[in-house]
N, C-alpha and C. Protein backbone atom coordinates (compact mmCIF):
# COMPACT_ATOMS: atom_id res chain seq x y z
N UNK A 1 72.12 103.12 115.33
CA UNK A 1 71.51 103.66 114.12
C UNK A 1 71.12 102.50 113.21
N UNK A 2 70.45 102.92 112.39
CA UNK A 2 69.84 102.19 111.19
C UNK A 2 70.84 102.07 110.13
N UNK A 3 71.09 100.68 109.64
CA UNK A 3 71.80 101.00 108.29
C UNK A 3 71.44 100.03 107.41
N UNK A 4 72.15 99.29 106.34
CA UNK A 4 71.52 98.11 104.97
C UNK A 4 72.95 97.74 105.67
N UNK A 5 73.09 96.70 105.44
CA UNK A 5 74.23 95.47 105.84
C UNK A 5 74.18 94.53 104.77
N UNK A 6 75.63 94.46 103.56
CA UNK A 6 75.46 93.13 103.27
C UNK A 6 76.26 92.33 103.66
N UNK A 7 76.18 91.11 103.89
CA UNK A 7 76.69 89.99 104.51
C UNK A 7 77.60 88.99 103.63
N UNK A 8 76.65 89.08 102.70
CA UNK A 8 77.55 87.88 101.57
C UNK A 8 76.34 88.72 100.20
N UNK A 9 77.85 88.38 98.98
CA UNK A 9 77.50 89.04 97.74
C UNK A 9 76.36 88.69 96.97
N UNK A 10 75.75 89.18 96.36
CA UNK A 10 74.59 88.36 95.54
C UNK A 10 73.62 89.49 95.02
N UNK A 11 72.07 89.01 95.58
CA UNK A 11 71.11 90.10 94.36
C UNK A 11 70.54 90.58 95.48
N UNK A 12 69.62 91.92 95.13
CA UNK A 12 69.04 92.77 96.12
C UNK A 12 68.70 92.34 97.57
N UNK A 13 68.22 90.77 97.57
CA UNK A 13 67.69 90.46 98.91
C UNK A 13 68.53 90.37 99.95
N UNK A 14 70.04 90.47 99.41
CA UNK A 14 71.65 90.24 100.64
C UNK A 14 71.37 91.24 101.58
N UNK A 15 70.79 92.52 101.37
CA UNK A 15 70.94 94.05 101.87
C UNK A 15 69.74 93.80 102.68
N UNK A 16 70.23 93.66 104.26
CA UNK A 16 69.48 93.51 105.18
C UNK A 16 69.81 94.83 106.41
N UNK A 17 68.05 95.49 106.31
CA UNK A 17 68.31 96.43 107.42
C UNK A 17 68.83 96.28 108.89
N UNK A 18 69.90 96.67 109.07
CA UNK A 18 69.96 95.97 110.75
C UNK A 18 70.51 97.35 111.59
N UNK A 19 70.58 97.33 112.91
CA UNK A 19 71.07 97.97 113.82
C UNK A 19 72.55 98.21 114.21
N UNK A 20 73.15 99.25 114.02
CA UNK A 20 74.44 98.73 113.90
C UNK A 20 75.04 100.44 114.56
N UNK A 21 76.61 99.90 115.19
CA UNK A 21 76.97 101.45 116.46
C UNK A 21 77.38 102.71 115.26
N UNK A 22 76.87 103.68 116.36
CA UNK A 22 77.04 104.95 115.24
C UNK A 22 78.55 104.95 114.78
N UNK A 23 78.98 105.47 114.05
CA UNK A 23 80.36 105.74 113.96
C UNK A 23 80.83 107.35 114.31
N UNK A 24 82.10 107.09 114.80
CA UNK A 24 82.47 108.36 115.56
C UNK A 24 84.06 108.88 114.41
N UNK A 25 83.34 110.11 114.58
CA UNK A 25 85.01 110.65 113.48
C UNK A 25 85.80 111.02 114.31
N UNK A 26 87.14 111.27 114.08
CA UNK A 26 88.34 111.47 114.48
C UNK A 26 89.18 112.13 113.36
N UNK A 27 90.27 112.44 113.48
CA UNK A 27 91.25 113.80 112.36
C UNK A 27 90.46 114.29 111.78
N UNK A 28 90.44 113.63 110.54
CA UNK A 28 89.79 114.59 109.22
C UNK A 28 88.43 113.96 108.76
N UNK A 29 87.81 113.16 109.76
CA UNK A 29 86.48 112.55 109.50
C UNK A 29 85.31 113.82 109.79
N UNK A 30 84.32 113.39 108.96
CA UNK A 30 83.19 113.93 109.35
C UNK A 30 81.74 113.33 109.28
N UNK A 31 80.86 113.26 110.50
CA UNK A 31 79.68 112.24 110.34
C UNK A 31 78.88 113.40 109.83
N UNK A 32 77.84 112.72 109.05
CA UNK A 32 76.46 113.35 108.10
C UNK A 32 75.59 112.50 108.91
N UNK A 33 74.44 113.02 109.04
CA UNK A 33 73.28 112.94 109.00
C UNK A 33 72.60 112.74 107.76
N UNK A 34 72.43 111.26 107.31
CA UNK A 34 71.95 111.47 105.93
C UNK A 34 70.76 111.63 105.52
N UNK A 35 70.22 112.45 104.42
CA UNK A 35 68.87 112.77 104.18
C UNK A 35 68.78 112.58 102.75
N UNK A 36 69.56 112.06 102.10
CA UNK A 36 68.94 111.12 100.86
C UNK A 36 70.47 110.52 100.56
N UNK A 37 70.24 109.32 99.91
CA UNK A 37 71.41 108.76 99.27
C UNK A 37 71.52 108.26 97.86
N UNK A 38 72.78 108.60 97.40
CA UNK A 38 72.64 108.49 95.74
C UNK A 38 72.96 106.84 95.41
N UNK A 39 71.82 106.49 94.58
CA UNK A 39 72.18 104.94 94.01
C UNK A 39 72.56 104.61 92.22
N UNK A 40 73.92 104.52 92.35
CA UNK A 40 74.56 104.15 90.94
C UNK A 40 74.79 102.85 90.78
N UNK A 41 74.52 102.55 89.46
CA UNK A 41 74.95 101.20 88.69
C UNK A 41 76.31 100.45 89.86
N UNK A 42 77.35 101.35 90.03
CA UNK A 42 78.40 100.32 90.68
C UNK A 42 77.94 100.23 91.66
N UNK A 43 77.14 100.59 92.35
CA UNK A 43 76.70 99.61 93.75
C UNK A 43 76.02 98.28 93.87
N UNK A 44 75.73 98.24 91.96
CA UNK A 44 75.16 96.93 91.96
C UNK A 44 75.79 95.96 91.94
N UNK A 45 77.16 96.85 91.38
CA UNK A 45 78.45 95.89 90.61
C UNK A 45 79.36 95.38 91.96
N UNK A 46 79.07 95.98 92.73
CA UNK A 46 79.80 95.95 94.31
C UNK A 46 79.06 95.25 94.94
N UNK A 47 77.85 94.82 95.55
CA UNK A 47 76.85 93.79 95.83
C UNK A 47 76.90 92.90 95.34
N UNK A 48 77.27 92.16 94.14
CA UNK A 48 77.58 91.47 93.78
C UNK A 48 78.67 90.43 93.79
N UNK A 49 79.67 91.35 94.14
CA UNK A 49 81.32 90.69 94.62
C UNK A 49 81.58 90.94 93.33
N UNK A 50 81.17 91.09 91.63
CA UNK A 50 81.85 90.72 90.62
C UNK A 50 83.00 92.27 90.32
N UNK A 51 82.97 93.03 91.11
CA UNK A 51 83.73 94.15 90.86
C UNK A 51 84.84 94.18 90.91
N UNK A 52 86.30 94.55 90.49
CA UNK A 52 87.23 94.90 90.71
C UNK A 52 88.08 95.44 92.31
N UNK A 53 87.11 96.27 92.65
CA UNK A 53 87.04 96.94 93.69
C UNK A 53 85.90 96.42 95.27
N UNK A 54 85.36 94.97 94.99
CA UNK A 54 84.31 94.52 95.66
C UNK A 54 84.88 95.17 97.24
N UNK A 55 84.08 95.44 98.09
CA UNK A 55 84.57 95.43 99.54
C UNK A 55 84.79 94.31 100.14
N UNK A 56 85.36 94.58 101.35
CA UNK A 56 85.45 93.31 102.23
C UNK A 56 84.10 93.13 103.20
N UNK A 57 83.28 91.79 103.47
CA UNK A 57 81.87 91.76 104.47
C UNK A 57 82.21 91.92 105.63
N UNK A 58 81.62 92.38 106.46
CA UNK A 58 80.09 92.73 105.80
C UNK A 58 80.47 94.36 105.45
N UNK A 59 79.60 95.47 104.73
CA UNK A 59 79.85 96.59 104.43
C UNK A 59 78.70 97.04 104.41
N UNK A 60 78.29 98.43 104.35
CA UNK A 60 76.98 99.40 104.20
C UNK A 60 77.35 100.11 102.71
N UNK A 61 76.47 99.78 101.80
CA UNK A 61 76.74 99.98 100.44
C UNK A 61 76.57 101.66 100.37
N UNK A 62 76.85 102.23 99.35
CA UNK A 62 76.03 103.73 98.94
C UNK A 62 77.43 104.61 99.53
N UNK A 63 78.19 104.82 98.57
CA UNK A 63 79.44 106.43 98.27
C UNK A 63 78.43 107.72 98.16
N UNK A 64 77.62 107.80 97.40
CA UNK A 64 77.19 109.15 97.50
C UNK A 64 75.63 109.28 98.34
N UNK A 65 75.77 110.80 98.65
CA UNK A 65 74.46 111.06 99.82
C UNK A 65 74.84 112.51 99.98
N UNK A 66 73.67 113.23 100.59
CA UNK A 66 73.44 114.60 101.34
C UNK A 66 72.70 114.61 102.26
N UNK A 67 73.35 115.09 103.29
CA UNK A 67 72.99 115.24 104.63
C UNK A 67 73.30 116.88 105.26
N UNK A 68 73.28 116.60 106.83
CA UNK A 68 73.86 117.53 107.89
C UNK A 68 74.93 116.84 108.90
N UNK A 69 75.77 117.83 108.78
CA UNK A 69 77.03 117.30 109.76
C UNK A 69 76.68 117.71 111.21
N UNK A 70 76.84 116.11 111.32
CA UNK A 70 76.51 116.12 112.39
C UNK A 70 77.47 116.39 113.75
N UNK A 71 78.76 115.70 113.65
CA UNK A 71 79.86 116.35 114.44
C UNK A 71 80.72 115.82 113.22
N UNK A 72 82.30 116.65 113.98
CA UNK A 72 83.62 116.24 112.86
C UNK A 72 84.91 115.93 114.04
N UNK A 73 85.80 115.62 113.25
CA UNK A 73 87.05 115.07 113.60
C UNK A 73 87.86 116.28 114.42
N UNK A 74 88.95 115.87 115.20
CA UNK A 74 89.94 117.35 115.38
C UNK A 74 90.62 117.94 114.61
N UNK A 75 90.91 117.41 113.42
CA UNK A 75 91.71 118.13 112.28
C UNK A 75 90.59 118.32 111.23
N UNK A 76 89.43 118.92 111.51
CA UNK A 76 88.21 119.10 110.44
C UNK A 76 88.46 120.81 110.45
N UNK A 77 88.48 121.26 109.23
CA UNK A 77 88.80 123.00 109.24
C UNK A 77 87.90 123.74 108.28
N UNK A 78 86.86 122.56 107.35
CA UNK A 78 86.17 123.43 106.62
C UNK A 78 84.46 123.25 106.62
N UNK A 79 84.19 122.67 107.95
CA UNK A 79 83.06 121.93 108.13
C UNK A 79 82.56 121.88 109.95
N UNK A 80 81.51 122.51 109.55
CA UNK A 80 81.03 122.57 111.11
C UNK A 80 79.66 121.69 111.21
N UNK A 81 79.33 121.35 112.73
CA UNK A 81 77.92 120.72 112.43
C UNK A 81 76.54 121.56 112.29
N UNK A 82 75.65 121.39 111.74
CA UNK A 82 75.03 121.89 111.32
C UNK A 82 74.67 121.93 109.42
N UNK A 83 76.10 122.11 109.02
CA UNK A 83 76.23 122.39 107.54
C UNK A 83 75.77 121.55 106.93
N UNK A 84 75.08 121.77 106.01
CA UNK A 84 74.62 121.30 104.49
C UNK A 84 75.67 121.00 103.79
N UNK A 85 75.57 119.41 103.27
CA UNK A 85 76.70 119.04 102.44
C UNK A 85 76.44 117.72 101.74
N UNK A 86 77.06 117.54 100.32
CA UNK A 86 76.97 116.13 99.92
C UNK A 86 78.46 115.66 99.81
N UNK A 87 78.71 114.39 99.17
CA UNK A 87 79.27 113.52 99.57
C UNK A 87 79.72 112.15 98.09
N UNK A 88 80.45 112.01 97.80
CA UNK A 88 80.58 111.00 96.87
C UNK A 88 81.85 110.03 97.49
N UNK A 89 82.02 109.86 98.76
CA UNK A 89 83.13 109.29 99.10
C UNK A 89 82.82 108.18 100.12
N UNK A 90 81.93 108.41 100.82
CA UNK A 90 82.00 107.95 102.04
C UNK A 90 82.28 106.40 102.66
N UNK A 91 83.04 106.50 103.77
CA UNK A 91 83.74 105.95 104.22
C UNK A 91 82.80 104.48 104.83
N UNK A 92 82.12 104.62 105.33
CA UNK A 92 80.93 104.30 106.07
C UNK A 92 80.05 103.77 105.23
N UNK A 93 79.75 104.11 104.37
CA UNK A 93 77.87 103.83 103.33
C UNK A 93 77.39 104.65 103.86
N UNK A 94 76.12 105.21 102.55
CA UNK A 94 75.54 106.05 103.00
C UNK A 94 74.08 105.60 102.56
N UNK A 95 74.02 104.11 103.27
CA UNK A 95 72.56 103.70 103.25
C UNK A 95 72.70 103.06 104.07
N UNK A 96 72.17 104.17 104.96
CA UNK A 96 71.98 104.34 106.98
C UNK A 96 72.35 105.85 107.15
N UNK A 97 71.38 105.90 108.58
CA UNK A 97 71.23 106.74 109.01
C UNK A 97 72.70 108.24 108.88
N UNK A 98 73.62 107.72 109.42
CA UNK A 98 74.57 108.50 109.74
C UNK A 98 75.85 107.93 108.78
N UNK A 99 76.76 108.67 108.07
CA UNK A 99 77.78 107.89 107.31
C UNK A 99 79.08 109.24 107.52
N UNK A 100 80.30 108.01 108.16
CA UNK A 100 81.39 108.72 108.00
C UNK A 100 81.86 109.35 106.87
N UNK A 101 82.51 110.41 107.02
CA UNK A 101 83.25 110.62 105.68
C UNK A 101 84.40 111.43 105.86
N UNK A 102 85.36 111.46 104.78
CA UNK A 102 86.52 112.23 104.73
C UNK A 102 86.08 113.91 104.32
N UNK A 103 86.93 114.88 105.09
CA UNK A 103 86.41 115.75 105.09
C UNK A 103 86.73 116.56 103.30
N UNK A 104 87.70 115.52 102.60
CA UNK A 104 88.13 115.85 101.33
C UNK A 104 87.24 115.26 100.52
N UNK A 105 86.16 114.48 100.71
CA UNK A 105 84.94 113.88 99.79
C UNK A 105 83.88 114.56 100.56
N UNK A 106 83.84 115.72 100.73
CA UNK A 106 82.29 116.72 101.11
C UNK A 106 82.33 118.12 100.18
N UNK A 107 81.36 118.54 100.03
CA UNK A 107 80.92 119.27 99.32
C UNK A 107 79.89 120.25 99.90
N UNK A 108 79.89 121.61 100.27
CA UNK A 108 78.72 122.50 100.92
C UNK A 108 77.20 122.35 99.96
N UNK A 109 76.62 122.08 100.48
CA UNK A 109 74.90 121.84 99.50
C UNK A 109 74.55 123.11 99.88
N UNK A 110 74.09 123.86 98.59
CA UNK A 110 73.71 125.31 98.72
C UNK A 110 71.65 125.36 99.43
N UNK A 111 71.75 126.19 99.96
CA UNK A 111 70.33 126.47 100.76
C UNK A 111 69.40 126.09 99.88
N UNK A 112 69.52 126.47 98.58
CA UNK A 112 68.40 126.23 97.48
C UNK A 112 68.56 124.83 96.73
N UNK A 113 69.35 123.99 97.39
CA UNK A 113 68.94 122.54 96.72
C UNK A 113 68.79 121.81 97.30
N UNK A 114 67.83 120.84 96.75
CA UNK A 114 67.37 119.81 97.66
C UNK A 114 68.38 118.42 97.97
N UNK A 115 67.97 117.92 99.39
CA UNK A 115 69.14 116.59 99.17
C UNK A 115 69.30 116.01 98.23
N UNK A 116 68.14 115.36 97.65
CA UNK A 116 68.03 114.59 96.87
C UNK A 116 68.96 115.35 95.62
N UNK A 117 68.67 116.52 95.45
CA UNK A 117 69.90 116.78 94.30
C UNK A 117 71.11 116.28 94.52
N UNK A 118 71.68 116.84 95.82
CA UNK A 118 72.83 116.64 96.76
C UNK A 118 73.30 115.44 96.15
N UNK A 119 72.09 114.53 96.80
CA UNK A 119 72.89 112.82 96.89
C UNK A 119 73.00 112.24 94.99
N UNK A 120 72.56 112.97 94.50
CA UNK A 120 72.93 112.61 93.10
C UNK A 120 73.90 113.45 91.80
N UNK A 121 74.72 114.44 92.84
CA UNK A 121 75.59 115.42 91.92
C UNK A 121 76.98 114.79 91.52
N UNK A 122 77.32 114.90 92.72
CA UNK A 122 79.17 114.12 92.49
C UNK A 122 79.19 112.78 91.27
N UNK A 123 78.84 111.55 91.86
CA UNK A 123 79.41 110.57 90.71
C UNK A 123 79.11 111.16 89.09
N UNK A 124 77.47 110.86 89.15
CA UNK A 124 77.14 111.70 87.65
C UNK A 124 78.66 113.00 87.06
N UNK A 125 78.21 113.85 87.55
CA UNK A 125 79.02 114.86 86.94
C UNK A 125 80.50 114.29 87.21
N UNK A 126 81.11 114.32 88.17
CA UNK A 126 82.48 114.25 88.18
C UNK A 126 82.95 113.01 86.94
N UNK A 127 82.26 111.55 86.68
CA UNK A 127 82.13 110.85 85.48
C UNK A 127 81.85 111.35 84.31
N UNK A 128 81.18 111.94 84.41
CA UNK A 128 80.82 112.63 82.93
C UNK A 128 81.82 114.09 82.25
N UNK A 129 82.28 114.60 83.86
CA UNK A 129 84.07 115.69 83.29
C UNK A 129 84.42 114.67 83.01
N UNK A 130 85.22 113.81 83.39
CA UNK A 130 86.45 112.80 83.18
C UNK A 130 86.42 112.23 81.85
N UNK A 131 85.17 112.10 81.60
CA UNK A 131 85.26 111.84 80.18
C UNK A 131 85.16 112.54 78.59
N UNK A 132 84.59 113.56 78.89
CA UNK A 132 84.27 114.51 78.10
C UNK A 132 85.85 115.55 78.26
N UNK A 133 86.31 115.70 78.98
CA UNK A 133 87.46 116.46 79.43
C UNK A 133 88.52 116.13 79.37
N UNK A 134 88.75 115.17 80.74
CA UNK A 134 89.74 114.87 80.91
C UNK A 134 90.48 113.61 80.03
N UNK A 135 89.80 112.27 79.17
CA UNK A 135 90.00 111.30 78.46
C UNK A 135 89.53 111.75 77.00
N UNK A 136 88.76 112.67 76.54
CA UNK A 136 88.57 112.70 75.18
C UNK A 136 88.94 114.01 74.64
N UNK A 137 89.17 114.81 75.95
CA UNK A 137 89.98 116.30 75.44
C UNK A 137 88.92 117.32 74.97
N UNK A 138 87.36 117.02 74.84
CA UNK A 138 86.71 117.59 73.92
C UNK A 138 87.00 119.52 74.38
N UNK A 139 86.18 119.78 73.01
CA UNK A 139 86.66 121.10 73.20
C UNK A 139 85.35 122.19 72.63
N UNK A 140 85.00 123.22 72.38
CA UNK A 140 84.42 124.49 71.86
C UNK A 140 84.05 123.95 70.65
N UNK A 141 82.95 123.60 70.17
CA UNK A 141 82.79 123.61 68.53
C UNK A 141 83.34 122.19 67.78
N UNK A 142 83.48 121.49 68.56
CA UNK A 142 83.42 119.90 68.41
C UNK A 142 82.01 119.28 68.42
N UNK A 143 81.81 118.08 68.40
CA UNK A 143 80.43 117.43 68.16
C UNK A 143 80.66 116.38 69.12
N UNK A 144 79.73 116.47 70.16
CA UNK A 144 79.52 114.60 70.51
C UNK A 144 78.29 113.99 70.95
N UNK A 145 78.21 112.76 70.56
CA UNK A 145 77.78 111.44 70.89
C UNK A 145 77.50 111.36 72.16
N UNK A 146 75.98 111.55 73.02
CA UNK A 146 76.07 111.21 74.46
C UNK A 146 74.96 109.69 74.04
N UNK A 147 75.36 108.60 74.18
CA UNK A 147 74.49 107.45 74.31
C UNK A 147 74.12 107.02 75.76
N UNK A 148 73.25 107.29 75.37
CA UNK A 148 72.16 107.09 76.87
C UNK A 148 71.99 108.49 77.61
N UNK A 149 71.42 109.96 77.03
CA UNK A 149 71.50 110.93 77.01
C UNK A 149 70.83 111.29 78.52
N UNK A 150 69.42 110.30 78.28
CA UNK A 150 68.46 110.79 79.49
C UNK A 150 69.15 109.75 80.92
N UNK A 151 69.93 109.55 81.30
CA UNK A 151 70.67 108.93 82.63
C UNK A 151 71.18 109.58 82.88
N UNK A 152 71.53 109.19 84.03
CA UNK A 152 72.50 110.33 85.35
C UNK A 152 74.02 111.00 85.13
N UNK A 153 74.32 110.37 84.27
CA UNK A 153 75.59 110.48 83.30
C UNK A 153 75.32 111.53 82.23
N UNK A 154 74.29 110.30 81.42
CA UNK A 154 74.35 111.46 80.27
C UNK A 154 73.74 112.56 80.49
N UNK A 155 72.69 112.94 81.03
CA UNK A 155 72.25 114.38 81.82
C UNK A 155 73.55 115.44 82.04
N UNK A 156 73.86 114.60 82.38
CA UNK A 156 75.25 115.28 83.41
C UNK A 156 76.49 116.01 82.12
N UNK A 157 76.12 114.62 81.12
CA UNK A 157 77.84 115.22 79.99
C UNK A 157 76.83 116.21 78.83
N UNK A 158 75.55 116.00 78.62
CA UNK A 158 74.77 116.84 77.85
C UNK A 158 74.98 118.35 78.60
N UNK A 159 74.76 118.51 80.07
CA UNK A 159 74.88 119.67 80.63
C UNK A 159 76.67 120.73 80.12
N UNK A 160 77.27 119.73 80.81
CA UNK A 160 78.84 120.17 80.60
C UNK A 160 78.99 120.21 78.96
N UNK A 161 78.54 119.55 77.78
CA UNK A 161 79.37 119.64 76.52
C UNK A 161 78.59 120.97 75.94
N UNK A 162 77.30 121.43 76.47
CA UNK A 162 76.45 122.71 76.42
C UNK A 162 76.94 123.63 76.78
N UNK A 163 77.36 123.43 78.09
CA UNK A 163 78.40 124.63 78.33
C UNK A 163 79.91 125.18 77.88
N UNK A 164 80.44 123.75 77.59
CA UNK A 164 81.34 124.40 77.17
C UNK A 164 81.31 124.57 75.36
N UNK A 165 80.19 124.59 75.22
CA UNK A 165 80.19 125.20 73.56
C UNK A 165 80.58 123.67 71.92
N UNK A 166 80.33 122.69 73.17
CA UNK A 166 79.87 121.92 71.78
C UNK A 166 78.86 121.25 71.15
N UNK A 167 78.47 121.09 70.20
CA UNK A 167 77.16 120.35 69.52
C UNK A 167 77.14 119.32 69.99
N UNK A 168 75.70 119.00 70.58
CA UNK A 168 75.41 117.49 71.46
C UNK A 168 74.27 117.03 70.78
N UNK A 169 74.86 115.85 70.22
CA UNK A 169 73.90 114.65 69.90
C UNK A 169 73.20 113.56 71.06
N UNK A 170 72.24 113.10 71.32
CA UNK A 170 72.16 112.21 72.55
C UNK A 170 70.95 111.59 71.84
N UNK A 171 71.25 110.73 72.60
CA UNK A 171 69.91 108.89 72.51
C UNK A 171 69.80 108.83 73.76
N UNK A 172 68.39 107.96 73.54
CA UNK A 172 67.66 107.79 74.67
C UNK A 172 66.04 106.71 73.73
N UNK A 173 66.36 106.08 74.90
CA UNK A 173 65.73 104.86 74.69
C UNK A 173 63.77 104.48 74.96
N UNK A 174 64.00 106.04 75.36
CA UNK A 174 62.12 106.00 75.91
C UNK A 174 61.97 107.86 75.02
N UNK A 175 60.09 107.88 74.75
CA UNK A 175 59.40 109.58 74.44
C UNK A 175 60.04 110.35 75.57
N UNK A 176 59.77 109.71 76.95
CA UNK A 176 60.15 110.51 77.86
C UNK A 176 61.59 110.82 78.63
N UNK A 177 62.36 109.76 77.76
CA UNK A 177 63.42 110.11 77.87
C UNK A 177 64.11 111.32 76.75
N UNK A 178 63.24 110.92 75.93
CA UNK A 178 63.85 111.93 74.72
C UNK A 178 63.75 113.04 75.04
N UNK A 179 62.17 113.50 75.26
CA UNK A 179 61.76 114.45 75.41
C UNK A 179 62.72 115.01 77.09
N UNK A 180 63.32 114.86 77.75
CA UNK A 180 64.49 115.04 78.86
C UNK A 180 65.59 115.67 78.10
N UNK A 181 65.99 114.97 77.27
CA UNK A 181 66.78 115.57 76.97
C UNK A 181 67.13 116.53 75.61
N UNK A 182 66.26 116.97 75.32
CA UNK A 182 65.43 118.18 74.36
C UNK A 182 66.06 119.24 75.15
């Protein structure tokens, strides 16, 4: 299969397409077929080596993506191949063709959305609960502050602080960002 390989840390040009063996799941693995993959800020921060969390080389960059499962592990119980699913975990990278994953970082992608939604739901939102929720407690009839409203984040905490019933302020740095988040 096809995948991005980086070799040694640095700036965009490290991420070299190369040929590399499919990976095969086992227990609770499951391979995707990927059909779009989500690209966040920390993958830049991870390409780099300057991260906390850098991987060890060489690695296939990209946690989130939506695909089709393609086969699964023997202890896989909620996932067959065929299924529609995204992904914020994966084991593998999910920039290349096929990317392992744990069958506890998948998610069913409903008939009516597109991958590309898929590969961009998990980090956004699950970052944007954690903070709005789970670290600032917010609540019903509170007020907040989303800076940087029109990004994948703030999209994401403008959606959730709407729903759950509080007044949202947001910035945004472009007309057409503004106008996004209107």
């Amino acid at each position: 299969m096809k995948a991005i390989v980086v070799r040694e840390f640095g700036v965009p040009e490290v991420m070299k397409l190369e040929e590399v063996e499919t990976p095969t799941p086992t227990g609770s693995q499951v391979l995707v077929k990927i059909e779009a993959a989500g690209v966040n800020p920390v993958d830049t921060y991870l390409r780099t080596g300057i991260h906390a969390h850098a991987p060890g080389l060489p690695y296939t960059p990209g946690k989130d993506g939506a695909g089709i499962v393609e086969a699964v592990g023997e202890n896989v119980a909620n996932f067959e191949p065929g299924d529609r699913v995204y992904t914020a975990g994966s084991i593998s990278g999910t920039y290349a063709e096929y990317s392992l994953c744990s069958e506890s970082h998948l998610g069913k992608l409903p008939d009516n959305r597109s991958f590309d939604a898929g590969a961009g739901i998990w980090t956004p939102y699950a970052t944007s609960y954690r903070a709005l929720f789970q670290k600032a407690g917010a609540s019903a009839g509170e007020t907040v502050l989303v800076h940087g409203a029109s990004g994948g984040v703030g999209i994401a905490a403008v959606q959730w602080a709407k729903k759950a019933g509080l007044t949202v302020i947001g910035t945004a740095s472009s007309e057409d960002g503004k106008k996004l988040i209107e």
